[in-house]
C-alpha atoms as a PDB file:
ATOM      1  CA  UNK A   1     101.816 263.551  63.943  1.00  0.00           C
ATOM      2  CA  UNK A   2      98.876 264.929  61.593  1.00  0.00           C
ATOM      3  CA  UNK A   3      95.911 263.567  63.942  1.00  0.00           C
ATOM      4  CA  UNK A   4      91.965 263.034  62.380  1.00  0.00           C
ATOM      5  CA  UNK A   5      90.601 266.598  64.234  1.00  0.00           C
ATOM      6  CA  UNK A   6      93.393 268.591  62.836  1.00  0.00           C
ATOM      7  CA  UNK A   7      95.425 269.731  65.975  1.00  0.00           C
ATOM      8  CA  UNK A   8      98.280 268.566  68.123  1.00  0.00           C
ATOM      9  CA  UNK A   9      96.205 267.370  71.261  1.00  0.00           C
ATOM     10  CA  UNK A  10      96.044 263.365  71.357  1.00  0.00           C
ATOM     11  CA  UNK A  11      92.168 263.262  71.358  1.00  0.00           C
ATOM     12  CA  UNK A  12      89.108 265.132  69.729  1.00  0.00           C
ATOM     13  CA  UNK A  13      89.050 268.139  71.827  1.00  0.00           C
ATOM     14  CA  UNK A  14      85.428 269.850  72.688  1.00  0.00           C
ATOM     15  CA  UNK A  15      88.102 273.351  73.174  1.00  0.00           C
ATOM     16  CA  UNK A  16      89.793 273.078  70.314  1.00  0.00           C
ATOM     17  CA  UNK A  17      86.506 271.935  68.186  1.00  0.00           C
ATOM     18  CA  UNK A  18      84.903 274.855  69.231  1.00  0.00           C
ATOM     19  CA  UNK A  19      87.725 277.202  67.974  1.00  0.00           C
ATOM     20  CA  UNK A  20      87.750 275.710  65.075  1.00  0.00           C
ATOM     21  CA  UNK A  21      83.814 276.388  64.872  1.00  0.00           C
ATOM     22  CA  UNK A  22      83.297 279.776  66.271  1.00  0.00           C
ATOM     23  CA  UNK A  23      86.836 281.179  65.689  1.00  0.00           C
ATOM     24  CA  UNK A  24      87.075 281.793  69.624  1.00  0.00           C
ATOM     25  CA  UNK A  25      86.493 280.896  73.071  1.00  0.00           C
ATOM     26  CA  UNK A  26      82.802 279.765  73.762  1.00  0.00           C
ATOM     27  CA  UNK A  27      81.490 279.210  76.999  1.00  0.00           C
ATOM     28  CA  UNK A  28      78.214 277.266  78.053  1.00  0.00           C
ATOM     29  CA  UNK A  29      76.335 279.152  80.813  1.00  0.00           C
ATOM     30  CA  UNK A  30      73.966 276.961  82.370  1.00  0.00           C
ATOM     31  CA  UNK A  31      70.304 277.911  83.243  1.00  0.00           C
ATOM     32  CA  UNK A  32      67.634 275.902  85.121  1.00  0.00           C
ATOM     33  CA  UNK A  33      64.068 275.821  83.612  1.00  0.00           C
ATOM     34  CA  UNK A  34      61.873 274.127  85.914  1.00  0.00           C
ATOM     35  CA  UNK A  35      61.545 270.893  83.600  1.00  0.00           C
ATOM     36  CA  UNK A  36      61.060 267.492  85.690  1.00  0.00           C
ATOM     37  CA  UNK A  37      61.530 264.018  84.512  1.00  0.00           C
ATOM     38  CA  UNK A  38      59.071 261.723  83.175  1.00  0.00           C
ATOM     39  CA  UNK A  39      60.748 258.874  85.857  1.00  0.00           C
ATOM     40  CA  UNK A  40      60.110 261.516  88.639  1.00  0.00           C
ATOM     41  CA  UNK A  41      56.167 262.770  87.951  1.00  0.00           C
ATOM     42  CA  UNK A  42      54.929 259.226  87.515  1.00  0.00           C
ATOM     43  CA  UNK A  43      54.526 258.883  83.740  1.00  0.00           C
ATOM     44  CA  UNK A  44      57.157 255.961  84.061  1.00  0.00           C
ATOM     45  CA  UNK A  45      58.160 255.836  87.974  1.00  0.00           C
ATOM     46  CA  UNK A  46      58.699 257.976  90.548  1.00  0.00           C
ATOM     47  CA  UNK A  47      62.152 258.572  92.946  1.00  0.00           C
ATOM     48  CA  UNK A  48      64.337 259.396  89.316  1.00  0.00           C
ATOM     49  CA  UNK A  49      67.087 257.817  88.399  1.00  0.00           C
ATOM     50  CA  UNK A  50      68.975 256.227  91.877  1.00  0.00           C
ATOM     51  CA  UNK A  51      72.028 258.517  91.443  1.00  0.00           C
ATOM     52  CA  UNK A  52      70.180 261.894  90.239  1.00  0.00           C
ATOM     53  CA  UNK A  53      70.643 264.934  92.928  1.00  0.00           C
ATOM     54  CA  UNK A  54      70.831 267.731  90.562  1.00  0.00           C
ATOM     55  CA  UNK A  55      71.350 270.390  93.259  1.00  0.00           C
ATOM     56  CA  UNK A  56      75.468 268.815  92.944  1.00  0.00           C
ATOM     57  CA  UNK A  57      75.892 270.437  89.492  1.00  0.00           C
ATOM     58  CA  UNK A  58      73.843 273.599  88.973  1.00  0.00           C
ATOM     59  CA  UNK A  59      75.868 276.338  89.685  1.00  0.00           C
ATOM     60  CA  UNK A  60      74.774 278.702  92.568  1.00  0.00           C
ATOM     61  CA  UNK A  61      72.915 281.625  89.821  1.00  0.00           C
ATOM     62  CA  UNK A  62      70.451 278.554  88.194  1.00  0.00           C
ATOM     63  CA  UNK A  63      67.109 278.610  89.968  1.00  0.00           C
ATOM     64  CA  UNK A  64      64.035 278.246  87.883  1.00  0.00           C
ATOM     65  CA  UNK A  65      62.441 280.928  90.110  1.00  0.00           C
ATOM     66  CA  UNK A  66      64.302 283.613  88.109  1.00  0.00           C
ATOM     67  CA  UNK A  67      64.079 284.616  84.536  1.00  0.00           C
ATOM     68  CA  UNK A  68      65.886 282.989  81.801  1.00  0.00           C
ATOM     69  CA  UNK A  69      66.741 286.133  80.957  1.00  0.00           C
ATOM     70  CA  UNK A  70      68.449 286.670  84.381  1.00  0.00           C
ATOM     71  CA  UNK A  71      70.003 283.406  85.098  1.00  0.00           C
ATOM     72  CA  UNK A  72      71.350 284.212  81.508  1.00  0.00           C
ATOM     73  CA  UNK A  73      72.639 287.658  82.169  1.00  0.00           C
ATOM     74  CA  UNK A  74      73.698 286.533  85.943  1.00  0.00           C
ATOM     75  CA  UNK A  75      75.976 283.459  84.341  1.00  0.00           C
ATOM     76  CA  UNK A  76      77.392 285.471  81.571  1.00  0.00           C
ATOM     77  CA  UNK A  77      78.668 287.890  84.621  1.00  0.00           C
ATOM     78  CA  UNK A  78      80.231 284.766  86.501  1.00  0.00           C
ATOM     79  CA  UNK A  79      81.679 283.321  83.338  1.00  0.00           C
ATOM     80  CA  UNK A  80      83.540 286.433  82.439  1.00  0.00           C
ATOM     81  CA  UNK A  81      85.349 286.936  85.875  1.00  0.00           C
ATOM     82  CA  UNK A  82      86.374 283.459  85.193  1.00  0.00           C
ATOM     83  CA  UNK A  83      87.418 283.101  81.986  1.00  0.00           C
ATOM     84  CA  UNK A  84      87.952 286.703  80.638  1.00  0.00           C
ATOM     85  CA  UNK A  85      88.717 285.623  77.071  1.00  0.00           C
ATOM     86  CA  UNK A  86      84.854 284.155  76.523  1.00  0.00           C
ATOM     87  CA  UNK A  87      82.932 286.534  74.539  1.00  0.00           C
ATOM     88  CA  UNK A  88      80.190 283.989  73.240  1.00  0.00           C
ATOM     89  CA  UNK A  89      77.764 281.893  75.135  1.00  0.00           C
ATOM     90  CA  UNK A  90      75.918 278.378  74.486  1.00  0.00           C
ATOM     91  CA  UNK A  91      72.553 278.405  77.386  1.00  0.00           C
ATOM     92  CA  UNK A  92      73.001 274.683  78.690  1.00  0.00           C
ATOM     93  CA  UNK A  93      69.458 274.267  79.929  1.00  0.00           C
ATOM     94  CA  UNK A  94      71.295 271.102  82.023  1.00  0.00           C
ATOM     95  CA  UNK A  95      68.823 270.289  84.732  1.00  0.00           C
ATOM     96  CA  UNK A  96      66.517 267.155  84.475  1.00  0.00           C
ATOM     97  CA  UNK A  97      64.752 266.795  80.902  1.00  0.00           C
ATOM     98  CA  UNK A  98      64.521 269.494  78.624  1.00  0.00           C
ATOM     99  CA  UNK A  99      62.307 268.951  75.998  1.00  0.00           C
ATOM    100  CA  UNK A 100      59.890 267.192  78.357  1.00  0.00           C
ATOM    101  CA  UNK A 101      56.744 269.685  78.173  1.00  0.00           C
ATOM    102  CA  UNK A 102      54.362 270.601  75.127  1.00  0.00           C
ATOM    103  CA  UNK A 103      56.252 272.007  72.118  1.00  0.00           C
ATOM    104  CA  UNK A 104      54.798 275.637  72.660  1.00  0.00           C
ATOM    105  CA  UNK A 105      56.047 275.708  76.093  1.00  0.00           C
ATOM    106  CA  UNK A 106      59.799 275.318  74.695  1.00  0.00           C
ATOM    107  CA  UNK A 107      59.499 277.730  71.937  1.00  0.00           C
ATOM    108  CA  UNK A 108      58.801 280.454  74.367  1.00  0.00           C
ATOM    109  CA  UNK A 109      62.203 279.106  76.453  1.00  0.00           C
ATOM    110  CA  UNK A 110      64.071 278.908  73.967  1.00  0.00           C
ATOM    111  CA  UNK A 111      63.252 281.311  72.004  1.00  0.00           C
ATOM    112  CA  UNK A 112      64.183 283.899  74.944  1.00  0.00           C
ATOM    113  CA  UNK A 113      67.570 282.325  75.278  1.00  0.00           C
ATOM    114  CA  UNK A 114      68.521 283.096  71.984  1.00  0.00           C
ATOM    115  CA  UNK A 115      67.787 286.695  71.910  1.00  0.00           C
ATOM    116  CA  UNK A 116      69.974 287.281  74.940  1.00  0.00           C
ATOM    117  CA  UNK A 117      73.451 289.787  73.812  1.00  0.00           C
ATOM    118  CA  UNK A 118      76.423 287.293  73.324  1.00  0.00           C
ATOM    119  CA  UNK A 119      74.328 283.808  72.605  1.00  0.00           C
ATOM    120  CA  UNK A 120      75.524 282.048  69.681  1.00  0.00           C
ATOM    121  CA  UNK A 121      73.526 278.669  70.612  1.00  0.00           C
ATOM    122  CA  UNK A 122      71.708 276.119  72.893  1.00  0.00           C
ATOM    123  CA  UNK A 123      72.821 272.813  74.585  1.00  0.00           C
ATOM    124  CA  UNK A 124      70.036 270.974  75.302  1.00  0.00           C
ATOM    125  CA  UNK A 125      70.252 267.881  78.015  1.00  0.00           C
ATOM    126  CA  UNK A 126      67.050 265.487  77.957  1.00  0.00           C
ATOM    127  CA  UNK A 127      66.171 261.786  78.379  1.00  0.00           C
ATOM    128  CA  UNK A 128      66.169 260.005  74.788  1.00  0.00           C
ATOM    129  CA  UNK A 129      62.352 259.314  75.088  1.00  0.00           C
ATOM    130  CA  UNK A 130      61.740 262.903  75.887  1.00  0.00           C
ATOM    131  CA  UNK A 131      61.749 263.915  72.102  1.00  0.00           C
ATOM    132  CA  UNK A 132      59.276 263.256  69.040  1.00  0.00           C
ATOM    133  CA  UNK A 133      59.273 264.494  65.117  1.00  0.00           C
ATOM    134  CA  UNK A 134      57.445 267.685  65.901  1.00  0.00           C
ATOM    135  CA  UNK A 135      60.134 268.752  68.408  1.00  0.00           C
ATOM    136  CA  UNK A 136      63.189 267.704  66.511  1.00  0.00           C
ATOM    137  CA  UNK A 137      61.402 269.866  63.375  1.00  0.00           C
ATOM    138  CA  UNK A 138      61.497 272.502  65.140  1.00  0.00           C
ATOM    139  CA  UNK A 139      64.968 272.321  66.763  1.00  0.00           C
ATOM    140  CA  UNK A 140      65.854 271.463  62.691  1.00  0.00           C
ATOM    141  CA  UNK A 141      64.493 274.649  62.475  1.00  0.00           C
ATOM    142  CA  UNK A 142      66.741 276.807  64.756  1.00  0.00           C
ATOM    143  CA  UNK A 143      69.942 275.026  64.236  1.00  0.00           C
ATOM    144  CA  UNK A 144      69.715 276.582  60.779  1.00  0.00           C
ATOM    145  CA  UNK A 145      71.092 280.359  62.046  1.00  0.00           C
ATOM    146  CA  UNK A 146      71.916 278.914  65.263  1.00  0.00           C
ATOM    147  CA  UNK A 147      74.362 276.339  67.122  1.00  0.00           C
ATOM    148  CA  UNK A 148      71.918 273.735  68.452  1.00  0.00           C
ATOM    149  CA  UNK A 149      73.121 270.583  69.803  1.00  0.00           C
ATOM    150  CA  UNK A 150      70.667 268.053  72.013  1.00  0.00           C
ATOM    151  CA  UNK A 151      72.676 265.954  74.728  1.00  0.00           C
ATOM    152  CA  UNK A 152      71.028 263.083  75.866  1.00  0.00           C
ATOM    153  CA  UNK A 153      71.666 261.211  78.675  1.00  0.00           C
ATOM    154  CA  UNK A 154      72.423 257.482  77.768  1.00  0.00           C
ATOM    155  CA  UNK A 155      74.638 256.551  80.765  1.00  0.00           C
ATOM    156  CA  UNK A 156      75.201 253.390  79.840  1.00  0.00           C
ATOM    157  CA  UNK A 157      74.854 250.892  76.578  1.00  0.00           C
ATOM    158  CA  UNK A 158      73.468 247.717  78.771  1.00  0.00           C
ATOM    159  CA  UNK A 159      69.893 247.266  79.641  1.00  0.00           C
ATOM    160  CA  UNK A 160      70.647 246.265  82.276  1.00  0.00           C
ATOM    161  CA  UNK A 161      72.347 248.953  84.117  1.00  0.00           C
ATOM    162  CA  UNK A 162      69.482 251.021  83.002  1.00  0.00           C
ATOM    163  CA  UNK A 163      66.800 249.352  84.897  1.00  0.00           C
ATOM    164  CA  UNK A 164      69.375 249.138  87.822  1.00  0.00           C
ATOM    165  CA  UNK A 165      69.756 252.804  87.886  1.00  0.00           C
ATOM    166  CA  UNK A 166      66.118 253.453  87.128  1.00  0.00           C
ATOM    167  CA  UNK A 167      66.134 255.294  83.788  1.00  0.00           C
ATOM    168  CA  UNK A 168      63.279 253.867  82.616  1.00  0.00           C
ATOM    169  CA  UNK A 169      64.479 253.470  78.675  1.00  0.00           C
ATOM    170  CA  UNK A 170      66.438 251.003  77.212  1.00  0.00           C
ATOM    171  CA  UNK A 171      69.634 251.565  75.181  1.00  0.00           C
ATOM    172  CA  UNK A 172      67.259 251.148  71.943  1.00  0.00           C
ATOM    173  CA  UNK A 173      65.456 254.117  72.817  1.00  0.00           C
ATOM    174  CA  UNK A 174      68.907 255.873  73.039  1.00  0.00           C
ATOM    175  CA  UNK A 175      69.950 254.430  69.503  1.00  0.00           C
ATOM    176  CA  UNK A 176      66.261 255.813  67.960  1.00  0.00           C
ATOM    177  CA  UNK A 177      66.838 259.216  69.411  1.00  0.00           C
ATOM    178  CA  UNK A 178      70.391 259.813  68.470  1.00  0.00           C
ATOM    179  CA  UNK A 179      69.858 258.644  64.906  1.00  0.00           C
ATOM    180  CA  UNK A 180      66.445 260.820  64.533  1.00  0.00           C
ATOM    181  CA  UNK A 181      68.238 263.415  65.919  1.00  0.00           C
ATOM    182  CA  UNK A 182      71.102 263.273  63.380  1.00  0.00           C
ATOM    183  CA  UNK A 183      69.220 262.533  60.184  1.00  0.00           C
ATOM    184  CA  UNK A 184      67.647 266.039  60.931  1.00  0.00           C
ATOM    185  CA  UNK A 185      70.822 267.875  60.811  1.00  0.00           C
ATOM    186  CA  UNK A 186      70.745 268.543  64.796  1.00  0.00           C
ATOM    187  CA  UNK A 187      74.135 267.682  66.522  1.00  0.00           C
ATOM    188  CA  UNK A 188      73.864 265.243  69.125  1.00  0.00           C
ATOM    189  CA  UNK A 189      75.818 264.668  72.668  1.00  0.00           C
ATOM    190  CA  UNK A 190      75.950 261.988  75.126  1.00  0.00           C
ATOM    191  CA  UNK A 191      76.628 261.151  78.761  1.00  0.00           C
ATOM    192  CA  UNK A 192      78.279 257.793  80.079  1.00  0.00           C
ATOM    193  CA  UNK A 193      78.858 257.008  83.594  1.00  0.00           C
ATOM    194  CA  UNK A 194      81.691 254.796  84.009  1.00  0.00           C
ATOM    195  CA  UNK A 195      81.568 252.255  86.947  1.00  0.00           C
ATOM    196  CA  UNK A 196      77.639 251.648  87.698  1.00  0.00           C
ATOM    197  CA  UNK A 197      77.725 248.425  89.679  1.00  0.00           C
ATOM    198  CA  UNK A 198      78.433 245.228  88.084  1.00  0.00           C
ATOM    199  CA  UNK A 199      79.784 246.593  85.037  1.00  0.00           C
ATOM    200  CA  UNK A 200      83.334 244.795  84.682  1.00  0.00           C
ATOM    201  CA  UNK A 201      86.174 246.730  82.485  1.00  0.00           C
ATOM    202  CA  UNK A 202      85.528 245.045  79.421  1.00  0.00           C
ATOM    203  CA  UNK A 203      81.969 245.819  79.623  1.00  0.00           C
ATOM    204  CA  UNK A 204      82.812 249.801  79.797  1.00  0.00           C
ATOM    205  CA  UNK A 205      85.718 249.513  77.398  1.00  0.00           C
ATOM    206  CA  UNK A 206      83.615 247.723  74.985  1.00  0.00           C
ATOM    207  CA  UNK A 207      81.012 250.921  74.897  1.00  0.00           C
ATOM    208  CA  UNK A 208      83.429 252.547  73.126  1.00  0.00           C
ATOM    209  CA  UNK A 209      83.005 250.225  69.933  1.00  0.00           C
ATOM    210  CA  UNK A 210      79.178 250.439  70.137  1.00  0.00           C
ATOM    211  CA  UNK A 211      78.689 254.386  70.836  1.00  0.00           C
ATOM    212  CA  UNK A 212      81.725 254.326  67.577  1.00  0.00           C
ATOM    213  CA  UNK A 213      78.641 253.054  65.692  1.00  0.00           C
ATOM    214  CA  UNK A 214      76.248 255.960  66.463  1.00  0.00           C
ATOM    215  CA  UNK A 215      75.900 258.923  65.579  1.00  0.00           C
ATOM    216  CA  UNK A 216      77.337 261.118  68.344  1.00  0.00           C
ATOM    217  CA  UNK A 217      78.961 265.226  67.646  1.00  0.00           C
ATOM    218  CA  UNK A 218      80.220 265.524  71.493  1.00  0.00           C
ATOM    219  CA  UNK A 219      80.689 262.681  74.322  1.00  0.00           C
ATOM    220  CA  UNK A 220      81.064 263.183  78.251  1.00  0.00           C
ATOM    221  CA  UNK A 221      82.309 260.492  80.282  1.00  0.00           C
ATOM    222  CA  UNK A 222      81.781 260.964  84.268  1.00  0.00           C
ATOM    223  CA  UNK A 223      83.111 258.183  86.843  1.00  0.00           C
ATOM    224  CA  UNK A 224      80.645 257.105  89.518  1.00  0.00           C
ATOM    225  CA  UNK A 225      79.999 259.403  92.267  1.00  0.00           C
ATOM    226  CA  UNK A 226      77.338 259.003  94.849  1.00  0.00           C
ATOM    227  CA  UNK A 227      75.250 262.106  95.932  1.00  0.00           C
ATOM    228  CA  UNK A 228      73.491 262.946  98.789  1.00  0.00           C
ATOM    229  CA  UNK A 229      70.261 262.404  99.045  1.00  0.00           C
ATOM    230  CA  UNK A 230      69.404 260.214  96.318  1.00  0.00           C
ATOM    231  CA  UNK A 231      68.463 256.420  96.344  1.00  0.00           C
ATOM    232  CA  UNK A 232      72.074 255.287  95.751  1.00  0.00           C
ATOM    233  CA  UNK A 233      73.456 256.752  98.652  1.00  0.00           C
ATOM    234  CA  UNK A 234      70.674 254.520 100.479  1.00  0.00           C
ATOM    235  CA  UNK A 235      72.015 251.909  98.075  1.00  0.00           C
ATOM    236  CA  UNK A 236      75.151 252.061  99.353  1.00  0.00           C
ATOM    237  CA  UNK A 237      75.232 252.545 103.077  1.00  0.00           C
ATOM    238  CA  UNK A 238      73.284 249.064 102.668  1.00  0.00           C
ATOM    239  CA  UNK A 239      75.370 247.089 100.606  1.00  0.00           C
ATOM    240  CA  UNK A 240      78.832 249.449  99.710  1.00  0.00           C
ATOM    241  CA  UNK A 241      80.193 245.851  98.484  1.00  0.00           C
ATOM    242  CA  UNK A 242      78.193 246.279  95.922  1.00  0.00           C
ATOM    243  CA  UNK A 243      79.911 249.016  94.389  1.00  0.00           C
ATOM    244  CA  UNK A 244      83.300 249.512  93.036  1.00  0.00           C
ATOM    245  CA  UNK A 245      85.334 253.317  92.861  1.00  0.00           C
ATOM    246  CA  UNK A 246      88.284 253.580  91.227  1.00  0.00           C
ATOM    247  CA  UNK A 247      91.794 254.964  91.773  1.00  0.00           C
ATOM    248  CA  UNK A 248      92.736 257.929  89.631  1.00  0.00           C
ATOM    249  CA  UNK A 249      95.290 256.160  87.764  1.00  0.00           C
ATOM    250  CA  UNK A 250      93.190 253.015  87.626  1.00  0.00           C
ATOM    251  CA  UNK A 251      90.065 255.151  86.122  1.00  0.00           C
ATOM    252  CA  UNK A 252      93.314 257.122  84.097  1.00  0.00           C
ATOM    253  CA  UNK A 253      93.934 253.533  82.287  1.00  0.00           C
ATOM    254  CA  UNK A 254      90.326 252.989  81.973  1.00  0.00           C
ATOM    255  CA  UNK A 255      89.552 255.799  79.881  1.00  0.00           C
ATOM    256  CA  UNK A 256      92.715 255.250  77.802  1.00  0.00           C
ATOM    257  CA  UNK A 257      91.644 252.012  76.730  1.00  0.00           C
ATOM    258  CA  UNK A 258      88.381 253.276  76.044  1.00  0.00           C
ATOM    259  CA  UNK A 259      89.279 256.312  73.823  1.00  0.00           C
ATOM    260  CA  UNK A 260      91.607 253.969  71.936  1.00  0.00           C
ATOM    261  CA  UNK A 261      88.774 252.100  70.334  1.00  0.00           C
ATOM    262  CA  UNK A 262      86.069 255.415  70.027  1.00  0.00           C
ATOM    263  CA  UNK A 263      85.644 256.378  66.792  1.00  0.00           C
ATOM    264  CA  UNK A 264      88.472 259.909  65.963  1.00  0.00           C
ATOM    265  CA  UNK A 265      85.460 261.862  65.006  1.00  0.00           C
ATOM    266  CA  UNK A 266      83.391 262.322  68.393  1.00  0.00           C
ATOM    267  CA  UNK A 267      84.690 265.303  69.973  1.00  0.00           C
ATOM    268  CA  UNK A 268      85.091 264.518  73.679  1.00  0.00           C
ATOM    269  CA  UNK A 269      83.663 266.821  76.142  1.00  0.00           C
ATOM    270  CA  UNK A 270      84.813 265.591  79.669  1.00  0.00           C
ATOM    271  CA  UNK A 271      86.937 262.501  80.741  1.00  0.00           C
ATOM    272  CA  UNK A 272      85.330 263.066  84.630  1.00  0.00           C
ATOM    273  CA  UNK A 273      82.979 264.870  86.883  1.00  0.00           C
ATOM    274  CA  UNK A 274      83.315 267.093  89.737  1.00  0.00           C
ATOM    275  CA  UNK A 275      80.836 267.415  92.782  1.00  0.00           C
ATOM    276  CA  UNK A 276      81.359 270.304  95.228  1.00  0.00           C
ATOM    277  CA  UNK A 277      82.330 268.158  98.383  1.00  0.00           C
ATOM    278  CA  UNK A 278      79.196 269.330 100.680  1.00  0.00           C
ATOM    279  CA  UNK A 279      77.365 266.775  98.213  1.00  0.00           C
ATOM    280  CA  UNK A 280      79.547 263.654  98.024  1.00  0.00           C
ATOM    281  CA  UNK A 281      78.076 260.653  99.585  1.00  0.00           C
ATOM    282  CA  UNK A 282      80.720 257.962  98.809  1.00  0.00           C
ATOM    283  CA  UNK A 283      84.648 257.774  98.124  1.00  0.00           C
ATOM    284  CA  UNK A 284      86.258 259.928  96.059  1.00  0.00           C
ATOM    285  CA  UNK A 285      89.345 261.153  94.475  1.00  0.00           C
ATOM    286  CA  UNK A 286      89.379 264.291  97.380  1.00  0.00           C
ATOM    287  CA  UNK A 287      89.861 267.642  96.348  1.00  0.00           C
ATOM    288  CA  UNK A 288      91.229 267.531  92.383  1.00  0.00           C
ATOM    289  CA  UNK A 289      89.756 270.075  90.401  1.00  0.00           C
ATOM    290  CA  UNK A 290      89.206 268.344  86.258  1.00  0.00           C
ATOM    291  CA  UNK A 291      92.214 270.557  84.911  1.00  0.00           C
ATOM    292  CA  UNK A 292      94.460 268.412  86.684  1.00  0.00           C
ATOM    293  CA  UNK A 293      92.613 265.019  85.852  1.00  0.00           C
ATOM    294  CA  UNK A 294      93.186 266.208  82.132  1.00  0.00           C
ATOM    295  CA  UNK A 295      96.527 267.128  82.752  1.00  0.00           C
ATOM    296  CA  UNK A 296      97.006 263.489  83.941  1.00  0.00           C
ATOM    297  CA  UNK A 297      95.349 261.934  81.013  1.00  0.00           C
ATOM    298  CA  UNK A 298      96.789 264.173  78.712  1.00  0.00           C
ATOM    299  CA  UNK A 299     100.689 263.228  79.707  1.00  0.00           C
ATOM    300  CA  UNK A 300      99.317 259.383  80.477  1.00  0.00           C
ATOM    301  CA  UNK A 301      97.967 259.320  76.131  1.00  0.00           C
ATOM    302  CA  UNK A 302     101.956 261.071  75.655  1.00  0.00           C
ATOM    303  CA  UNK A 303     103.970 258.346  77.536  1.00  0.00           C
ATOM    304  CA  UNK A 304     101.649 255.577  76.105  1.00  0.00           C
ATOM    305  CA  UNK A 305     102.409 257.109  72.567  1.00  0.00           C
ATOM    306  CA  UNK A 306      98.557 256.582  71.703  1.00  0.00           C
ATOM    307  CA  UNK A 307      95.769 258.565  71.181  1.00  0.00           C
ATOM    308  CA  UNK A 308      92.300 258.578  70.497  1.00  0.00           C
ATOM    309  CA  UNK A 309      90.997 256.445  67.868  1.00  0.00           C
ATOM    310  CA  UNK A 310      94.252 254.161  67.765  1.00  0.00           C
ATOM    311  CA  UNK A 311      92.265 250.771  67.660  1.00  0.00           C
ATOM    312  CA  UNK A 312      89.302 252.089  65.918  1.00  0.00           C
ATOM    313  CA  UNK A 313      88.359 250.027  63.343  1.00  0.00           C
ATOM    314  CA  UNK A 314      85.463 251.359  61.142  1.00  0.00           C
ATOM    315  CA  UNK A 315      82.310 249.490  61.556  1.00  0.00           C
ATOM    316  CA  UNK A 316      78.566 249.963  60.010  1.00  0.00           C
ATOM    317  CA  UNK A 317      76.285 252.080  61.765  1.00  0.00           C
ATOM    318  CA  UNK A 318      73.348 250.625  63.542  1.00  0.00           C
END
């Protein structure tokens, strides 16, 4: 079968997209900038979000007390004992916000990114009201000679589970941000967490037709996975009933359903997350690295005979 994104695989691969787009392997080396959060320095709260401990995904050579240059150079050197067929790099400055600080301030950043050997591009994760017109000029700007993509964090489409969680934006400050973003010519991303507390299966299924709508280039999804050391690990050892972790296969089904109705055009990024187990506050699926979790979904989409996009029905946009 002849799918929408051109290859054999049952869903809108981000490996296979990026093939398609650079002609090779390209691998994201991640680098740590000393940003902070506008829910953390009291702008709009303090604490961050409830689940945010984002010592449990920076790899060991991010520390904002080097050089970008270094952590650059230093990731590059890891990436290449790992995956020996990378030759070009996207910097994913991942931790906290990253267009939260004056506009000159980022310039300089990420302006020394790009001039690093072997950088074809930036991945930029932020909050959706960390970014204005003047930014988003100048990211118009780059993404001209270079790959430029900003991924915001909108973990979840209900207001709700926003102010639960502590974001401090609503899901209409996700839509503004994601459609400024686009109508500039910058590609977008976005981050879901499937499974924040008194969100039933319908609920999260249902996100699928609404993020359809938007305009989105890449999508992670990540189940729900307490850290330690952050307000939701407090959260839970008080009330764990109030939180629900699902079975592999259960969260397997889940995230079929889901990418049955999600618009064939977002490329999908990650199905799940992993947290080294020295962090992990709360149940989990013990130690499965993602490859396998993909393998899973990947034969679950073949016996099913579906595939991504299978119920999508084409809506207007917001």
């Amino acid at each position: 079968m002849q799918y929408h994104w051109g290859h054999q695989r049952r869903f809108n691969s981000y490996a296979e997209y990026f093939k398609s787009h650079f002609g090779t392997r390209v691998q994201k080396v991640s680098v740590d900038a000393g940003f902070t959060c506008p829910n953390r320095d009291s702008l709009k709260g303090t604490g961050g979000c409830t689940y945010c401990n984002n010592a449990a995904f920076n790899p060991s050579y991010c520390n904002p007390t080097k050089t970008i240059k270094q952590q650059i150079e230093e990731g590059i050197e890891f990436h290449r004992k790992r995956y020996r067929r990378a030759d070009k790099f996207l910097v994913y400055f991942q931790a906290f916000s990253n267009t939260y600080a004056p506009l000159n301030h980022l310039k300089t950043i990420y302006e020394q990114a790009l001039q690093q050997d072997k950088v074809v591009g930036l991945v930029i994760g932020t909050r959706p009201d960390c970014i204005d017109d003047e930014k988003l000029q100048y990211f118009a700007d780059l993404a001209k000679k270079n790959y430029i993509i900003i991924e915001y964090g909108l973990e979840s489409c209900y207001d709700r589970s926003l102010q639960n969680i502590n974001r401090g934006h609503t899901f209409a400050d996700s839509i503004e941000a994601l459609t400024k973003t686009s109508k500039k010519g910058i590609k977008t991303g976005a981050h879901i967490i499937i499974g924040l507390p008194n969100e039933t299966d319908d609920e999260i299924i249902n996100q699928a037709d609404i993020l359809s709508k938007l305009p989105i280039t890449t999508l992670k999804l990540h189940q729900l996975q307490i850290a330690k050391n952050t307000i939701m690990e407090i959260q839970y050892r008080k009330n764990p009933n109030n939180f629900r972790f699902f079975e592999i296969n259960e969260y397997i089904e889940l995230v079929i359903a889901f990418l049955e109705r999600l618009n064939p055009t977002i490329v999908l990024e990650r199905f799940a997350g992993e947290m080294p187990p020295r962090f992990i506050a709360g149940p989990h699926w013990g130690p499965i690295r993602y490859d396998v979790i993909l393998q899973k979904i990947e034969k679950r989409l073949l016996e099913k005979n579906t595939w991504q996009g299978r119920l999508y029905q084409e809506i207007q946009s917001f």
